[in-house]
N, C-alpha and C. Protein backbone atom coordinates (compact mmCIF):
# COMPACT_ATOMS: atom_id res chain seq x y z
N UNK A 1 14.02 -7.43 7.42
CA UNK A 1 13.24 -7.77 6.25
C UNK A 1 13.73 -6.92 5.08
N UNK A 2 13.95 -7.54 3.59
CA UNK A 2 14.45 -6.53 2.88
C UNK A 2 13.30 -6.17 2.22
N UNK A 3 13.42 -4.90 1.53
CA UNK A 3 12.93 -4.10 1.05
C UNK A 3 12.50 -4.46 -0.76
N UNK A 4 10.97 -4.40 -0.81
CA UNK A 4 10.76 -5.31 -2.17
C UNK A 4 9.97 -4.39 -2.65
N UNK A 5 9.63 -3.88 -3.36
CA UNK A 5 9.16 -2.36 -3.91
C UNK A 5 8.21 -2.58 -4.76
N UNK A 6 7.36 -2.03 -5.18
CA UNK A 6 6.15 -2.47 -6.15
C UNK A 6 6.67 -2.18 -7.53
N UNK A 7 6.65 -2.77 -8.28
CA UNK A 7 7.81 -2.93 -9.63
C UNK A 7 7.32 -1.80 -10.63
N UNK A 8 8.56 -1.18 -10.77
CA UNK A 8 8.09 0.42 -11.36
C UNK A 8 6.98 0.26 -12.77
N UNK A 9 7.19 -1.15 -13.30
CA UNK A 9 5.91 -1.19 -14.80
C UNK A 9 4.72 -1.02 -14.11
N UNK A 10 4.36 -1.45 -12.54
CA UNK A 10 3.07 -1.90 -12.44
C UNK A 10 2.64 -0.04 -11.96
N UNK A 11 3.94 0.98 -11.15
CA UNK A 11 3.56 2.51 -10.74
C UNK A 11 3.12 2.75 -12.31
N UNK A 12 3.79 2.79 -13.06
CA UNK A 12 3.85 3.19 -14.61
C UNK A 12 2.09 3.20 -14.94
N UNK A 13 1.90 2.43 -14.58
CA UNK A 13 0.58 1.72 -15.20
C UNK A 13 -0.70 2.20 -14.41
N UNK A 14 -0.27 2.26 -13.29
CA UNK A 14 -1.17 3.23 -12.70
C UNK A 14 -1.33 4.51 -12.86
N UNK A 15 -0.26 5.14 -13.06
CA UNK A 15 -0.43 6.66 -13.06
C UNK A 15 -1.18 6.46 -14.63
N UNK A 16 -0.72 6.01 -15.36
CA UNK A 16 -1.34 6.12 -16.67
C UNK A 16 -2.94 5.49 -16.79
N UNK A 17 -3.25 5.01 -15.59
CA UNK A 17 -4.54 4.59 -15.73
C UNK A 17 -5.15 5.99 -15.21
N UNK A 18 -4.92 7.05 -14.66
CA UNK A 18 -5.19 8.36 -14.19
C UNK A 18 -4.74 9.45 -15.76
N UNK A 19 -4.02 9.27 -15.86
CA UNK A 19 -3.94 10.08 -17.33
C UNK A 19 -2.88 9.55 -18.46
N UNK A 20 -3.63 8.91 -19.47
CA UNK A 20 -2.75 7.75 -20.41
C UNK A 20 -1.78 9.14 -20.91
N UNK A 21 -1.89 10.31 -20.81
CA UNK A 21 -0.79 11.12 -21.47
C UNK A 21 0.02 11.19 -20.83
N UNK A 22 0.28 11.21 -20.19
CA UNK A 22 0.94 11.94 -18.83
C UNK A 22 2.29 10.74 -19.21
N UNK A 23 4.06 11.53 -19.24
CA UNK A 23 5.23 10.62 -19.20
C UNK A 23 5.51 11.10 -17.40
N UNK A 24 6.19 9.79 -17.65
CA UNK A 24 6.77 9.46 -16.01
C UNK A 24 8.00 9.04 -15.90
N UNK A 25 8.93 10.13 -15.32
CA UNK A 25 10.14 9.59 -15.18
C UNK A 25 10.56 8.43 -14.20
N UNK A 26 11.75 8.18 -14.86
CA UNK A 26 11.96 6.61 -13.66
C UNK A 26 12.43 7.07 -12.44
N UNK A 27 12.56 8.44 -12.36
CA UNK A 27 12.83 8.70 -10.55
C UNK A 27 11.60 8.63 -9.81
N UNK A 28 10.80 9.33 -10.85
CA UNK A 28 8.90 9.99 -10.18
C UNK A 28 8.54 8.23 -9.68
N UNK A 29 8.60 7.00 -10.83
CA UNK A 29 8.75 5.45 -10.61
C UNK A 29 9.08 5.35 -9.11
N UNK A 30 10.43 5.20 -9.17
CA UNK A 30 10.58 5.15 -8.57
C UNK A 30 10.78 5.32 -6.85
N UNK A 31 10.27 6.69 -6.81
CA UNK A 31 9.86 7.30 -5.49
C UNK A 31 8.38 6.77 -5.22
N UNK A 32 7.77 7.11 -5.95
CA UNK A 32 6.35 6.38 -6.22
C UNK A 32 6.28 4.80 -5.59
N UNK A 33 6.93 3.92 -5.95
CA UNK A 33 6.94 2.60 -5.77
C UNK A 33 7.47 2.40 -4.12
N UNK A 34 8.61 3.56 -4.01
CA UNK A 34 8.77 3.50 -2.61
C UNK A 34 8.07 3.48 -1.71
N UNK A 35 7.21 4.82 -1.57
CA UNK A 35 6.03 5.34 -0.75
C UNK A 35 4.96 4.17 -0.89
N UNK A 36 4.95 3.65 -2.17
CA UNK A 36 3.72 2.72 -1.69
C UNK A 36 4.59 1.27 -0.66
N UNK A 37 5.27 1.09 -0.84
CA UNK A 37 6.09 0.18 -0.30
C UNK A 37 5.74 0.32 1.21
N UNK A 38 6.36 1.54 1.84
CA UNK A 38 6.18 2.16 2.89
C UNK A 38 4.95 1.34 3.24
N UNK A 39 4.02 2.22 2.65
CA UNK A 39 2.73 2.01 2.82
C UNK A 39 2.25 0.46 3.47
N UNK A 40 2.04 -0.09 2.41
CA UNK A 40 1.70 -1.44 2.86
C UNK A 40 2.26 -1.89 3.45
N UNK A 41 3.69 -1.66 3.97
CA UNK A 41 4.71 -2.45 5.31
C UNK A 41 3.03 -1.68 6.66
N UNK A 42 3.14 -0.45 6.34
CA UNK A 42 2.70 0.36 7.40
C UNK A 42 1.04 -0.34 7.48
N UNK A 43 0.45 -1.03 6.34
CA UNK A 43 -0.82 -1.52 6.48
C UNK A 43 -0.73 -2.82 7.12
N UNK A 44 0.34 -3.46 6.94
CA UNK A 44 0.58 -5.00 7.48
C UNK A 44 0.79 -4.72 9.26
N UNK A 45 1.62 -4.26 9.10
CA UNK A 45 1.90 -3.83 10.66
C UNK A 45 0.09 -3.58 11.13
N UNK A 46 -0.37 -3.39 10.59
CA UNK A 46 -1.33 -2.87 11.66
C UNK A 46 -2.83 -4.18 11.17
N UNK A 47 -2.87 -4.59 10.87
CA UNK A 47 -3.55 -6.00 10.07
C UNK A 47 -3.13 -6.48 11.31
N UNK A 48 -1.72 -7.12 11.63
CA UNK A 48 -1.23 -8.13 12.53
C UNK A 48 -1.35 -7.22 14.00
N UNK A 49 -1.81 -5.68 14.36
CA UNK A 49 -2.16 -5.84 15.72
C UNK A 49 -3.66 -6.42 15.69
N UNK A 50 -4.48 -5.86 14.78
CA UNK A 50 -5.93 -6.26 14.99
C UNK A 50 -6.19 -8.30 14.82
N UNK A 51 -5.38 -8.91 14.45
CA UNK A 51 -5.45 -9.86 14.20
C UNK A 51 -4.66 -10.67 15.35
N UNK A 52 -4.08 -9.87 16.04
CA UNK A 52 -3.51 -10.39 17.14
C UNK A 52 -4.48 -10.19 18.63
N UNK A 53 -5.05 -8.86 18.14
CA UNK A 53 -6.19 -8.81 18.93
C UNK A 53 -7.42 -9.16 18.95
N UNK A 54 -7.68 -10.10 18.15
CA UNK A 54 -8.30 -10.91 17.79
C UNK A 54 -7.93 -12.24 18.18
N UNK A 55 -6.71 -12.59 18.63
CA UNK A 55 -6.27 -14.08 19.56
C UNK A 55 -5.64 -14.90 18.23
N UNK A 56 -5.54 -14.16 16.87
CA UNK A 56 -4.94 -15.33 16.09
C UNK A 56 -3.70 -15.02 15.51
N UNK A 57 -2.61 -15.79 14.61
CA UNK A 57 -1.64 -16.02 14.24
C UNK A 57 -1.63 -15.21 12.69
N UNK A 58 -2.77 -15.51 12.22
CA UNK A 58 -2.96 -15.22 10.89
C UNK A 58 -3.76 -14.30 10.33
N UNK A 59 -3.16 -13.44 9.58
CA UNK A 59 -3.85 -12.21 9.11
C UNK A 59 -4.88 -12.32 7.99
N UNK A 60 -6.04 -11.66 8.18
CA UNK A 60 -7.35 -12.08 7.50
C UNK A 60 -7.23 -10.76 6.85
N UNK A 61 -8.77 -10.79 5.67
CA UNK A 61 -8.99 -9.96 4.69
C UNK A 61 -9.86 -9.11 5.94
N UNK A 62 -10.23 -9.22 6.80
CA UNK A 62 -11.13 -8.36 7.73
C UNK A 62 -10.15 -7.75 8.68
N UNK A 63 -9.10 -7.67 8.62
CA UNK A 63 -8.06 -7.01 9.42
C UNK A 63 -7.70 -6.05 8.55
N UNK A 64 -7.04 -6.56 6.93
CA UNK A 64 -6.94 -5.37 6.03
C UNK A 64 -8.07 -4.50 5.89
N UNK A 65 -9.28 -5.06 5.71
CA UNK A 65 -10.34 -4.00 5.46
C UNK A 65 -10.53 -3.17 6.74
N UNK A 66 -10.22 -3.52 7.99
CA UNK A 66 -10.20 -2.66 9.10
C UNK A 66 -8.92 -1.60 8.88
N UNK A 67 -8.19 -2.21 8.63
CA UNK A 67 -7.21 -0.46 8.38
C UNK A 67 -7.53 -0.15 7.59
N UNK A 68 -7.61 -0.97 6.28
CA UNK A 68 -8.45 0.30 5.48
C UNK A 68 -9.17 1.11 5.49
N UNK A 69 -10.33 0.99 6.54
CA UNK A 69 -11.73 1.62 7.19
C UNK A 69 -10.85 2.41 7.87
N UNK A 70 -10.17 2.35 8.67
CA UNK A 70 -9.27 3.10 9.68
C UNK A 70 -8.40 4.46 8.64
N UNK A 71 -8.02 3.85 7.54
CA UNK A 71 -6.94 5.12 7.17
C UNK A 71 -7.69 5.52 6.30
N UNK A 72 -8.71 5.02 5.63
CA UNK A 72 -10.26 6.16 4.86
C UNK A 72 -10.93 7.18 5.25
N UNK A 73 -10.68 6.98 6.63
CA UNK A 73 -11.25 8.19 8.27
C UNK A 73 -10.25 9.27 8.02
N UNK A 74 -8.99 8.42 8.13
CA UNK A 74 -7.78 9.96 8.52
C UNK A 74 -8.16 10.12 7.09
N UNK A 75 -7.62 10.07 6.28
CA UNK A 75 -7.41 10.28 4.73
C UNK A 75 -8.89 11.13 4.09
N UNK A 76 -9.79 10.75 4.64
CA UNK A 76 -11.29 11.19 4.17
C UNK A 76 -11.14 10.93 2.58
N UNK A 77 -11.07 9.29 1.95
CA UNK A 77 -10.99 8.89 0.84
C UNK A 77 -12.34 8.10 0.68
């Protein structure tokens, strides 16, 4: 699967929704966009065991919200 990265305007835009002053270099972008990348590969992967353990093909919004519930525990977010 190739690798599709969350598009550095939309990291940009976040960090600046946390502090509109704050400049961001296009490496900080860019590492940034990676890790979240990571991320959600690492949230899908786990959507499709609970949804598999669940007997179906297709990944639901109640599988994401279960890892989400799941990595809010580790994370204490």
């Amino acid at each position: 699967m190739s690798k599709s990265p969350v598009p550095l305007a939309v990291v940009e835009k976040m960090i600046k929704e946390v502090d509109p002053n704050i400049r961001v270099s296009d490496s900080a972008k860019e590492a940034m966009s990676d890790f979240l990348n990571d991320i959600a590969k690492n949230i899908a992967r786990k959507a499709i065991v609970y949804a598999e353990h669940a007997g179906r093909v297709t990944v639901k919004d109640v599988d994401v919200k279960q890892v989400r519930e799941e990595m809010s525990r580790l994370l204490l977010i």
